[in-house]
C-alpha atoms as a PDB file:
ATOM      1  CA  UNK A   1     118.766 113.380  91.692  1.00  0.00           C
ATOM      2  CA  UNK A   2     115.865 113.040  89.083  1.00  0.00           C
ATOM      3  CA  UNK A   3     114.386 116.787  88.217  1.00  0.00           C
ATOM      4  CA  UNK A   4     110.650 114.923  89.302  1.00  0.00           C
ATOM      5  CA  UNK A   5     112.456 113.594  92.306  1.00  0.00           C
ATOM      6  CA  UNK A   6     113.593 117.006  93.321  1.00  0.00           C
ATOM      7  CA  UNK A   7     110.074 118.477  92.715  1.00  0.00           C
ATOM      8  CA  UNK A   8     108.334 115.907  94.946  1.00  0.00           C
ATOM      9  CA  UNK A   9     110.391 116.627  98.134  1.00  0.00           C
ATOM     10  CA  UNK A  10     110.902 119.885  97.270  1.00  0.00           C
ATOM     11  CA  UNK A  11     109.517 121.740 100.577  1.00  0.00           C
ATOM     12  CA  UNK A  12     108.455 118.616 102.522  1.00  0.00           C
ATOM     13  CA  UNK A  13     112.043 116.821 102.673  1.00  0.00           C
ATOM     14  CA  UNK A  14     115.543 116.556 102.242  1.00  0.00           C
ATOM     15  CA  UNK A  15     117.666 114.278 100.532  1.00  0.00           C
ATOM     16  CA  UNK A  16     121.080 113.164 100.429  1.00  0.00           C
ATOM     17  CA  UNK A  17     123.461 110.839  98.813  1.00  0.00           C
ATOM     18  CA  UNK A  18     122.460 107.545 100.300  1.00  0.00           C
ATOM     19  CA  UNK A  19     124.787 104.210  99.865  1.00  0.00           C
ATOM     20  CA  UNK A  20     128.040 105.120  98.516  1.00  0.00           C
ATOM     21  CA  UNK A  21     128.673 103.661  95.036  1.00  0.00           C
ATOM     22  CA  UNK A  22     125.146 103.801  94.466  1.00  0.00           C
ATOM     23  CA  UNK A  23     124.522 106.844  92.280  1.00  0.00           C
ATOM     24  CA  UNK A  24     120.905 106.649  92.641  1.00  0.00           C
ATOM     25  CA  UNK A  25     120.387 105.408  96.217  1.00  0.00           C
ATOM     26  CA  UNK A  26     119.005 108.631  98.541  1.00  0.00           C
ATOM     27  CA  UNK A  27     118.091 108.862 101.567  1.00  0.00           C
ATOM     28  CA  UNK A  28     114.918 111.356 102.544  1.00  0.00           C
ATOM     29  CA  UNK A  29     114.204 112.950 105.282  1.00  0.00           C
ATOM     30  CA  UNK A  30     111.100 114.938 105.924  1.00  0.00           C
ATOM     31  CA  UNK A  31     111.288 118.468 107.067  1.00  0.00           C
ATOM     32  CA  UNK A  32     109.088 120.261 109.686  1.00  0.00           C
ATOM     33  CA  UNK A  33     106.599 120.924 106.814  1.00  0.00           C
ATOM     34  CA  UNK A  34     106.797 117.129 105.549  1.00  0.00           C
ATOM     35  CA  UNK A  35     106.190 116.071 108.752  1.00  0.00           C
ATOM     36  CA  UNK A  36     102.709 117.794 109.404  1.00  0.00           C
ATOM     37  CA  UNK A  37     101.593 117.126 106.005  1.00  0.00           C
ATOM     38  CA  UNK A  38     102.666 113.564 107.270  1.00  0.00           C
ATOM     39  CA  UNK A  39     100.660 113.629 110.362  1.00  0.00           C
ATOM     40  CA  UNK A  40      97.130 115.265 108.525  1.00  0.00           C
ATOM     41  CA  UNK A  41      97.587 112.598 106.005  1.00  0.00           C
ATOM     42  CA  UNK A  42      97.273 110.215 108.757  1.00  0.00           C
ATOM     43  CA  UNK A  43      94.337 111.668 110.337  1.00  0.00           C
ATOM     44  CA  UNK A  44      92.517 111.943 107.020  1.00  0.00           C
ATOM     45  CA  UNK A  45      93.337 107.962 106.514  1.00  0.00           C
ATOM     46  CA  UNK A  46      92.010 106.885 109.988  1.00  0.00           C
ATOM     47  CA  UNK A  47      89.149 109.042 109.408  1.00  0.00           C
ATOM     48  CA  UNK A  48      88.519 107.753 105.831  1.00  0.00           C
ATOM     49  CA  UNK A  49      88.768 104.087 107.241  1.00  0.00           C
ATOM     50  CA  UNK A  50      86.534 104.649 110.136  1.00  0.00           C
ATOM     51  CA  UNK A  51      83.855 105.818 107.850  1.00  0.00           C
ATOM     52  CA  UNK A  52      84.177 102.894 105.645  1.00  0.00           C
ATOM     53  CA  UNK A  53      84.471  99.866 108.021  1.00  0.00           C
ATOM     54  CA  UNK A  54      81.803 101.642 110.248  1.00  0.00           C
ATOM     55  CA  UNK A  55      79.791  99.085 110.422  1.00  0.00           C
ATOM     56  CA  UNK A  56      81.936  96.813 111.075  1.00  0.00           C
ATOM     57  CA  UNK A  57      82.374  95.597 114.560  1.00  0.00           C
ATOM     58  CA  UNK A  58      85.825  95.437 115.508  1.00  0.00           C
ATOM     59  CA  UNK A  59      85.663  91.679 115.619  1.00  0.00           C
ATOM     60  CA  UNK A  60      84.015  91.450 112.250  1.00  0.00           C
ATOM     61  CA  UNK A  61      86.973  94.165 111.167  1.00  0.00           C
ATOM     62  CA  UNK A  62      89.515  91.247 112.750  1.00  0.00           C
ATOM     63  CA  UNK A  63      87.644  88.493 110.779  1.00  0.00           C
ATOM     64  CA  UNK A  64      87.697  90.418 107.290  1.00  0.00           C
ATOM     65  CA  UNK A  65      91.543  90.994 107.829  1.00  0.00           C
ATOM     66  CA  UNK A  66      92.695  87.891 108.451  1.00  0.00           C
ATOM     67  CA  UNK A  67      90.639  86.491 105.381  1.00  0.00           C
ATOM     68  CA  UNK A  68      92.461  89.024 102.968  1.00  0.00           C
ATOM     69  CA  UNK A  69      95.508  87.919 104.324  1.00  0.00           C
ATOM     70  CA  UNK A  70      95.134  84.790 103.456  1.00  0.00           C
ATOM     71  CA  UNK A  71      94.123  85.496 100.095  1.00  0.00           C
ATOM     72  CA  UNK A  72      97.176  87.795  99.558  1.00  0.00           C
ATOM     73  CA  UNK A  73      99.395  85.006 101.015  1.00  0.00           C
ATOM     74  CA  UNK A  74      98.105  82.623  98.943  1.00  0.00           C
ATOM     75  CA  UNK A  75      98.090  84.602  95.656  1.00  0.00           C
ATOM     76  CA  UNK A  76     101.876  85.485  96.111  1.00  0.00           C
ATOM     77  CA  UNK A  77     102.856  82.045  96.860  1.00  0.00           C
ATOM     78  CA  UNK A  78     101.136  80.975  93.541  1.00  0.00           C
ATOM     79  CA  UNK A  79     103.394  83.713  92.243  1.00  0.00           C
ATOM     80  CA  UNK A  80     106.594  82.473  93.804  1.00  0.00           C
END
């Protein structure tokens, strides 16, 4: 495992060998600690995008989805 690799999980996960014959494949797993700072990550999100799309009604929320969507469809077929 990478010395930066090691750092990052260091405290918030585990980490194993992960497909044999694969010398860099891992597989992480969070630990107790990973797992809160997991969840409050979350919370902060939601919050974060509540306060931006606030007001937003969750229809126009729908609407402004599904047109980025299709712009991010149609960009990466263009790149296909």
């Amino acid at each position: 495992m990478s010395a930066s690799l090691a750092r990052s999980v260091r405290g918030y996960g585990r980490h194993r060998a992960g497909v044999v014959g694969l010398r860099r494949s891992y597989a992480l797993h969070l630990t107790a600690k990973g797992r809160t700072v997991q969840k409050r990550a979350t919370r902060a999100f939601d919050a974060a995008v509540d306060e931006f799309f606030g007001p937003l009604t969750s229809v126009e929320r729908k609407a402004l989805a599904d047109m980025l969507t299709r712009m991010i469809l149609a960009a990466q077929a263009k790149l296909a």
